[in-house]
C-alpha atoms as a PDB file:
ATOM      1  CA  UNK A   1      60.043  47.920   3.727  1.00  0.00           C
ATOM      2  CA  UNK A   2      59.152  45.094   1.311  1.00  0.00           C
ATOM      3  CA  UNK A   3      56.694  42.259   2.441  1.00  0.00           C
ATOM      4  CA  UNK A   4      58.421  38.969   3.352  1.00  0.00           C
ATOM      5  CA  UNK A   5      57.144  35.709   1.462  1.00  0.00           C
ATOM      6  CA  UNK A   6      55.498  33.236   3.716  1.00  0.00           C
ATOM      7  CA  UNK A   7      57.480  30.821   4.925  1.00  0.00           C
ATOM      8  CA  UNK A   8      58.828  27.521   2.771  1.00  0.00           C
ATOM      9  CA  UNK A   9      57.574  29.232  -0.633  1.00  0.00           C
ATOM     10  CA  UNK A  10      60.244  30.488  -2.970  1.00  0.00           C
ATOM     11  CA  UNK A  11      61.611  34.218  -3.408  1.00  0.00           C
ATOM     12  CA  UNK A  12      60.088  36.229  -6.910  1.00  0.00           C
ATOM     13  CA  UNK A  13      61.735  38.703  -8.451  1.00  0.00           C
ATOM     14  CA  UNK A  14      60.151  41.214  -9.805  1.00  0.00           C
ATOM     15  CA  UNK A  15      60.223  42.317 -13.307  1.00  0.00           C
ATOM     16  CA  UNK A  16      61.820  45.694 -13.602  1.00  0.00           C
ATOM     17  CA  UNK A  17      60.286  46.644 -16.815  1.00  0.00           C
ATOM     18  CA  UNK A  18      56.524  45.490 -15.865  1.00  0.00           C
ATOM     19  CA  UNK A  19      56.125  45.436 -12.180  1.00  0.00           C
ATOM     20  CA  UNK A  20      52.863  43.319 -11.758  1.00  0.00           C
ATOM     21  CA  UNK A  21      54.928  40.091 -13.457  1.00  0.00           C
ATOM     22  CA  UNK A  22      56.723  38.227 -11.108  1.00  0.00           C
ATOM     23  CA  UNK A  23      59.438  35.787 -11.809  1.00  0.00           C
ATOM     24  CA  UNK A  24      60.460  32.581 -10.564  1.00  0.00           C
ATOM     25  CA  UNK A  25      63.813  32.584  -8.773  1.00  0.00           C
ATOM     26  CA  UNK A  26      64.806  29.199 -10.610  1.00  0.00           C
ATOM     27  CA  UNK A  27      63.554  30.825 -13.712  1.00  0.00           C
ATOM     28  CA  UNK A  28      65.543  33.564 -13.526  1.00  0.00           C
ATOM     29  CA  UNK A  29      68.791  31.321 -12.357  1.00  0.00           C
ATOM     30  CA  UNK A  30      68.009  29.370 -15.578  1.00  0.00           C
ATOM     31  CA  UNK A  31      67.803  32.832 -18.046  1.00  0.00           C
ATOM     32  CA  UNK A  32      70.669  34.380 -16.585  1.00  0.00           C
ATOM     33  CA  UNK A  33      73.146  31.864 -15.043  1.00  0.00           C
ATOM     34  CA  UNK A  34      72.150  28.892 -16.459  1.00  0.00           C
ATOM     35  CA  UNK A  35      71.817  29.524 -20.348  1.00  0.00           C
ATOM     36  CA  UNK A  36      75.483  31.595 -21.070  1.00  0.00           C
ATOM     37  CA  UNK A  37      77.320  27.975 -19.009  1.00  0.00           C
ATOM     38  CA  UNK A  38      75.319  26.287 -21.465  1.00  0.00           C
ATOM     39  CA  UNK A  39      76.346  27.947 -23.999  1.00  0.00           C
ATOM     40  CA  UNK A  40      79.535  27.793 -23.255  1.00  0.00           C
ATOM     41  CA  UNK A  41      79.919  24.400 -22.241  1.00  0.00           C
ATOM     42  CA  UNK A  42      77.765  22.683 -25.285  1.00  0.00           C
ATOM     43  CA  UNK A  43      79.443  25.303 -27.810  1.00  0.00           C
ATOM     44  CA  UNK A  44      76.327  27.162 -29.303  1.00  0.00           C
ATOM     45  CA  UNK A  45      75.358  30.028 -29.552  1.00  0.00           C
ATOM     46  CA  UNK A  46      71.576  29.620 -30.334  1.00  0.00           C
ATOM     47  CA  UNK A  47      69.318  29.663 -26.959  1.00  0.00           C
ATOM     48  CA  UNK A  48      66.598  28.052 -28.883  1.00  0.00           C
ATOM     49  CA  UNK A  49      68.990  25.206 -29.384  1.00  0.00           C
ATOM     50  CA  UNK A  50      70.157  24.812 -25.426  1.00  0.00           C
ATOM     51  CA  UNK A  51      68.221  22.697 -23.463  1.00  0.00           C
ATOM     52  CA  UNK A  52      65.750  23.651 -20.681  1.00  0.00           C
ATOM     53  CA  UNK A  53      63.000  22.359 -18.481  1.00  0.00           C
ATOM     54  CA  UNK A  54      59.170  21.095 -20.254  1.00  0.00           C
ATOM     55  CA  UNK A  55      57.368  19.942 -17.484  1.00  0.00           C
ATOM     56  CA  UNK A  56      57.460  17.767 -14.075  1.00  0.00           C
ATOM     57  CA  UNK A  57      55.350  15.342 -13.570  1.00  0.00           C
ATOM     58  CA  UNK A  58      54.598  14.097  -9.940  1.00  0.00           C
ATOM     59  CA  UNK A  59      52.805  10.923  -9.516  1.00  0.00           C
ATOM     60  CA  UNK A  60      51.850   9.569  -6.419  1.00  0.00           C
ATOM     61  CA  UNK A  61      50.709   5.510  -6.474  1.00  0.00           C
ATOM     62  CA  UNK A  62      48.287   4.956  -3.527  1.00  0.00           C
ATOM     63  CA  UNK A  63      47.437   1.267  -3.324  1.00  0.00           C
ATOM     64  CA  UNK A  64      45.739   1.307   0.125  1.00  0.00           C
ATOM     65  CA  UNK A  65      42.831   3.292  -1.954  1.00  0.00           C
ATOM     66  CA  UNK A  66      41.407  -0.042  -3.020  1.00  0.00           C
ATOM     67  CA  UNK A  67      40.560  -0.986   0.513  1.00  0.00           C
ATOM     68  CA  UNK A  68      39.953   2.931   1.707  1.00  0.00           C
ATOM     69  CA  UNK A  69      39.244   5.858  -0.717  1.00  0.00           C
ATOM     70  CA  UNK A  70      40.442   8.216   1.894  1.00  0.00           C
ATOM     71  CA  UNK A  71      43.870   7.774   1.690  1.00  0.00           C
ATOM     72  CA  UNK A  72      43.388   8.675  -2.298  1.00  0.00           C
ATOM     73  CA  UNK A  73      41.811  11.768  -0.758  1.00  0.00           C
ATOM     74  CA  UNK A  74      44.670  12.599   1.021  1.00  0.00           C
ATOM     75  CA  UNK A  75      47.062  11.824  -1.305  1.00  0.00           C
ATOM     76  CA  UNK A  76      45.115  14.147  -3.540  1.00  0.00           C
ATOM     77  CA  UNK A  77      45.106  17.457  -1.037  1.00  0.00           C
ATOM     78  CA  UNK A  78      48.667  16.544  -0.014  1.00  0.00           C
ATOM     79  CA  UNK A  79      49.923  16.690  -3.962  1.00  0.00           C
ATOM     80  CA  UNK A  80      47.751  19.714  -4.286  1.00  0.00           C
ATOM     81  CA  UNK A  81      49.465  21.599  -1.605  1.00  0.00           C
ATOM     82  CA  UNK A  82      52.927  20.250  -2.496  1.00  0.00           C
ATOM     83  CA  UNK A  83      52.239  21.863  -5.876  1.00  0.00           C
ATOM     84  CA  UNK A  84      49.640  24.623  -5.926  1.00  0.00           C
ATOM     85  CA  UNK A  85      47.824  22.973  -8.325  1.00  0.00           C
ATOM     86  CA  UNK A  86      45.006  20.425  -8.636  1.00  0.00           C
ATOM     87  CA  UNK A  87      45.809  16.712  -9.433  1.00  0.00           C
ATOM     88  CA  UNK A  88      44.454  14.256 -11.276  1.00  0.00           C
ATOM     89  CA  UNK A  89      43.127  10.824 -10.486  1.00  0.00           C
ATOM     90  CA  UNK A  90      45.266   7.778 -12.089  1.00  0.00           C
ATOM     91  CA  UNK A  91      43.215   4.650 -12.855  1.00  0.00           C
ATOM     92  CA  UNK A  92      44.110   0.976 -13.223  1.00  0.00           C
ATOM     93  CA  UNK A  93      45.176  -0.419 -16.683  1.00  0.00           C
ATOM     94  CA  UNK A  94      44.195  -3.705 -16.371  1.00  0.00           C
ATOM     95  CA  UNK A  95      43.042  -5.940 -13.931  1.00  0.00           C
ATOM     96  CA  UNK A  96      44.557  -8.037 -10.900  1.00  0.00           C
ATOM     97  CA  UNK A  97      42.758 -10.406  -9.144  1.00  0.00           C
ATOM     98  CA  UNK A  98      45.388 -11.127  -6.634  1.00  0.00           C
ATOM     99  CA  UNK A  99      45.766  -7.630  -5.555  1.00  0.00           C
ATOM    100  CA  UNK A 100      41.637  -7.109  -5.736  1.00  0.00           C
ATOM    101  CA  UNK A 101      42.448  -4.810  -8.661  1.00  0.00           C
ATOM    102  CA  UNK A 102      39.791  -3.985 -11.189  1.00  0.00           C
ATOM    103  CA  UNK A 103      40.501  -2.111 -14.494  1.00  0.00           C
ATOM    104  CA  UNK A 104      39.658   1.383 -14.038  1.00  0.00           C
ATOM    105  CA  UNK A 105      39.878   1.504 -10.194  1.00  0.00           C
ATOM    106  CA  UNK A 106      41.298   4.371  -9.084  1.00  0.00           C
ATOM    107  CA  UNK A 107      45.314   3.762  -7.695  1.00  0.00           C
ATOM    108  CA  UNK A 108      46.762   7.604  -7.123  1.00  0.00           C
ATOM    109  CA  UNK A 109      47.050  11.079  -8.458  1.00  0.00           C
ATOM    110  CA  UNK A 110      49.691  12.899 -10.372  1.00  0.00           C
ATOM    111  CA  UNK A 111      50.519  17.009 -11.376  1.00  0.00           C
ATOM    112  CA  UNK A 112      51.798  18.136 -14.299  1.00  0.00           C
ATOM    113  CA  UNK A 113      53.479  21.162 -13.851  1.00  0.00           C
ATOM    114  CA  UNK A 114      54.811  23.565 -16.154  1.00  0.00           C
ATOM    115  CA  UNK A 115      55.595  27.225 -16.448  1.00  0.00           C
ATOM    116  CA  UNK A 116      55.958  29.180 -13.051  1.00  0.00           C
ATOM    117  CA  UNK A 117      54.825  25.937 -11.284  1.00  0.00           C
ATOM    118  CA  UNK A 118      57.753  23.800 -12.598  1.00  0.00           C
ATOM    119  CA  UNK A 119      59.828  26.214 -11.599  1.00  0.00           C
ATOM    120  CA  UNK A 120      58.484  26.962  -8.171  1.00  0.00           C
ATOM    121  CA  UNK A 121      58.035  23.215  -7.461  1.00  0.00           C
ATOM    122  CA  UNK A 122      61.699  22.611  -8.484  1.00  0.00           C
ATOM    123  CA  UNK A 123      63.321  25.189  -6.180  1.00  0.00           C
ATOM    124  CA  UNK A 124      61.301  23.972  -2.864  1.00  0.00           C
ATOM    125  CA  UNK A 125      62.232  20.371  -4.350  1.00  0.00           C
ATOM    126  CA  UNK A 126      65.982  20.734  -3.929  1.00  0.00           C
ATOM    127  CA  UNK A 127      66.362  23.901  -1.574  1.00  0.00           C
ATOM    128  CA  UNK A 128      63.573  22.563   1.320  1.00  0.00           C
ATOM    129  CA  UNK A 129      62.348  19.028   0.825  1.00  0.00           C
ATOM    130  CA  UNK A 130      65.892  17.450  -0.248  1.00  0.00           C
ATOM    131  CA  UNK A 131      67.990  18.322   2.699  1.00  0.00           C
ATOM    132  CA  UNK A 132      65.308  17.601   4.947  1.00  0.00           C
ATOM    133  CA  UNK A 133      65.466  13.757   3.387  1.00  0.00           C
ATOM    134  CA  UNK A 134      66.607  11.530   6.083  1.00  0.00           C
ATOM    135  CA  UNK A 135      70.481  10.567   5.625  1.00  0.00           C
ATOM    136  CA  UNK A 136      70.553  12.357   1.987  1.00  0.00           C
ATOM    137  CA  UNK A 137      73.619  11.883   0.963  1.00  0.00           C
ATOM    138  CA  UNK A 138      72.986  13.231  -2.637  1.00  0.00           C
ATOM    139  CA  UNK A 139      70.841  12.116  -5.966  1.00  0.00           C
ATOM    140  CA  UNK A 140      72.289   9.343  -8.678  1.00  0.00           C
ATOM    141  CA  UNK A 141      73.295  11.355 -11.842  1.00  0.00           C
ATOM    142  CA  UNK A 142      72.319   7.954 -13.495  1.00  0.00           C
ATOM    143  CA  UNK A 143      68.521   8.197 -13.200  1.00  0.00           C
ATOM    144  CA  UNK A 144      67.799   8.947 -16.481  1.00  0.00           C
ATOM    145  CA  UNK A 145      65.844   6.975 -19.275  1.00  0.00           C
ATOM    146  CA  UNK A 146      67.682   7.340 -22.598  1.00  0.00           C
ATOM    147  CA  UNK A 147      65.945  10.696 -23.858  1.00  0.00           C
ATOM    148  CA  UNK A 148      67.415  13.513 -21.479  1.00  0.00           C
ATOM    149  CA  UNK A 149      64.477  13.072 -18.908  1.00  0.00           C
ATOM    150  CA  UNK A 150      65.323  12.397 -14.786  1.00  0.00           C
ATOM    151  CA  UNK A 151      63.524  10.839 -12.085  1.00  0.00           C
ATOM    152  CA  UNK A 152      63.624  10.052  -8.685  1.00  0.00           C
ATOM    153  CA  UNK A 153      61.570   8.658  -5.993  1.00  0.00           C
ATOM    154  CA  UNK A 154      60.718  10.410  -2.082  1.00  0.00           C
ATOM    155  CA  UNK A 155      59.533   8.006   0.405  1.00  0.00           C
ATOM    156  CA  UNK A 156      57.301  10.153   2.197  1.00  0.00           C
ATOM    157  CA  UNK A 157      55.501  13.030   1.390  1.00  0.00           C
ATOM    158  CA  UNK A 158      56.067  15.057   4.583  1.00  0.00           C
ATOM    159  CA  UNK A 159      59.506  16.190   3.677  1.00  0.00           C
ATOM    160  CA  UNK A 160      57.938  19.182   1.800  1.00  0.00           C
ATOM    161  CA  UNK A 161      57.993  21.549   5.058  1.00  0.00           C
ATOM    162  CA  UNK A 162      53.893  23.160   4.110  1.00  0.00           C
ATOM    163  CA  UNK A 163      52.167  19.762   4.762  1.00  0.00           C
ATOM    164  CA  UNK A 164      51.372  19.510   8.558  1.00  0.00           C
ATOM    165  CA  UNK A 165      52.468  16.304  10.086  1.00  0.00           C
ATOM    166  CA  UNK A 166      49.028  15.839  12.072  1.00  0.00           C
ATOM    167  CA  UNK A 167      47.002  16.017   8.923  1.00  0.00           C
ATOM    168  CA  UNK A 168      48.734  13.612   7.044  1.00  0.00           C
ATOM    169  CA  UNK A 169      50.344  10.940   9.642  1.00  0.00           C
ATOM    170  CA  UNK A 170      50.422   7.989   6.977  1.00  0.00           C
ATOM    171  CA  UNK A 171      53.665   8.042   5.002  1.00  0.00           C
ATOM    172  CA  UNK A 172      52.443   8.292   0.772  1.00  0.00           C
ATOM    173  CA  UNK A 173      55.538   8.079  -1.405  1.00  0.00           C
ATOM    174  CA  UNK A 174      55.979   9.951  -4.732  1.00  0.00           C
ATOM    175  CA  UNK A 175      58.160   9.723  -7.709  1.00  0.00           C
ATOM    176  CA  UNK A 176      58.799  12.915  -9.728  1.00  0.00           C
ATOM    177  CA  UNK A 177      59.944  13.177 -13.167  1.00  0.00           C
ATOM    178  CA  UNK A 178      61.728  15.956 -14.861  1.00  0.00           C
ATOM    179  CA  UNK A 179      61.421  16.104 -18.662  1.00  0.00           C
ATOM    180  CA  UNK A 180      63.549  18.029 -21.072  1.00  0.00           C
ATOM    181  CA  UNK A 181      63.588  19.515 -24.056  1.00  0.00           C
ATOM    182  CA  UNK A 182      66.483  17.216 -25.464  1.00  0.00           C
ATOM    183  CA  UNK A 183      67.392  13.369 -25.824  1.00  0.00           C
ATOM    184  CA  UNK A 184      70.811  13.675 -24.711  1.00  0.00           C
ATOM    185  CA  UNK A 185      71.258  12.428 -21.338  1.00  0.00           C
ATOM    186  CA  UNK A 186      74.405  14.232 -20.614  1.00  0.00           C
ATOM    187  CA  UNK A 187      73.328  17.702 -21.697  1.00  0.00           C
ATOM    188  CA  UNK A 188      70.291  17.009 -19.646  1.00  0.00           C
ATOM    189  CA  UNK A 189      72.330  15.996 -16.658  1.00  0.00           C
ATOM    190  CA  UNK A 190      74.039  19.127 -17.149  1.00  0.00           C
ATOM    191  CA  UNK A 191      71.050  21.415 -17.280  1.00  0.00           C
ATOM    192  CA  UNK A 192      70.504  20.154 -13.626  1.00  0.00           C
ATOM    193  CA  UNK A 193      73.342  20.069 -12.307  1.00  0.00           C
ATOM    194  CA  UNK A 194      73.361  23.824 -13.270  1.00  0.00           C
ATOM    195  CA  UNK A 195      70.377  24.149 -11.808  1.00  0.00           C
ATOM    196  CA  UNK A 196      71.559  22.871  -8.564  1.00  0.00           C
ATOM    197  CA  UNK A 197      70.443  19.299  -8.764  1.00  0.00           C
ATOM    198  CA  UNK A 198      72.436  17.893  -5.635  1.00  0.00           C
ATOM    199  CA  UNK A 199      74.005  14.944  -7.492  1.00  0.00           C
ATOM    200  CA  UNK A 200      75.744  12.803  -5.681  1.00  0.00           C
ATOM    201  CA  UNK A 201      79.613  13.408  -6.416  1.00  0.00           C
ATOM    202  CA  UNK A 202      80.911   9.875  -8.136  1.00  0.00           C
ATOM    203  CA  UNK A 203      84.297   8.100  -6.550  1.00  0.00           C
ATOM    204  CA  UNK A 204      87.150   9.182  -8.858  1.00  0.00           C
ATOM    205  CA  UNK A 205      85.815  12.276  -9.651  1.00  0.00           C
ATOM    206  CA  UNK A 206      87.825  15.538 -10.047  1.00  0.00           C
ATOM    207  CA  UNK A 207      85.781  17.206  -8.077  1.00  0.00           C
ATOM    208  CA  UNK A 208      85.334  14.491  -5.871  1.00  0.00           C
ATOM    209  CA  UNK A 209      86.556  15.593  -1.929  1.00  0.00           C
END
């Protein structure tokens, strides 16, 4: 019988041809689901050419570290668990005497993911911490900058299921941006949408209930 995956982490596949590498579920959604829609919706032929996923980037602002270096610290574990990987510390630009804010203080952490990680982090983002967003209704398909890259905001950390609620009981906000590999905002948009991006459906729609 095969061994279950703990609980709140995404399903691997296993590569048939070498057994030790295991693959992302989103990864594989994106090679074998994902790329022929494409394909088929842009009208090439070319992988190299569709667009796909080049990092995440998950930045968490922590302003109550001026007055209490803790809460940086938990910020720091609670990003680190979030993502299985280690963050880094974000500093000040410049400074703000009104807020106490020197240049070079340190104000948060962020992850940039890519790889396995991006993957990973992007299937517990929309099958586990998403639904579990109070009232979520769906995201704007409108977030994006210009140059094919989305991002949204959570206002509290604990909707990823791993984080205990007794470790962390102060709610830390995060914003999460998904860069991609082209400037076209609409191909981009639907890249995620194919990946399952819950967008929110638009009034007037045709799919629209």
């Amino acid at each position: 019988m095969p061994i279950q995956p703990p609980a709140g982490r995404p399903v691997e596949r296993r590569n048939r041809e070498s057994p030790t590498v295991m693959i992302p579920r989103f990864l594989e959604r994106y090679q074998k689901q994902v790329l022929p829609a494409l394909a088929e919706k842009l009208g090439r032929s070319n992988p190299l050419s569709l667009p796909r996923l080049e990092k995440i980037v998950v930045n968490m602002g922590v302003g109550s570290a001026i007055q209490d270096k803790k809460d940086l610290e938990l910020a720091m574990d609670a990003l680190a668990q979030i993502t299985g990987q280690k963050p880094v510390i974000t500093k000040a630009r410049k400074s703000i005497s009104s807020f106490r804010l020197r240049k070079g203080m340190a104000i948060g952490c962020k992850v940039t993911l890519r790889g396995k990680r991006m993957y990973e982090f992007l299937e517990r983002l929309i099958v586990l911490a998403l639904p579990r967003v109070r009232d979520f209704r769906g995201l704007s398909d409108q977030a994006f900058d210009g140059h094919g890259n989305y991002s949204l905001g959570l206002s509290e950390q604990l909707v990823f299921p791993e984080l205990n609620p007794d470790k962390y009981p102060k709610v830390q906000g995060m914003n999460i941006t998904i860069v991609t590999t082209t400037d076209s905002d609409d191909e981009a948009r639907e890249l995620l949408r194919l990946m399952g991006m819950p967008f929110r459906r638009q009034a007037g729609s045709a799919d629209a209930a």
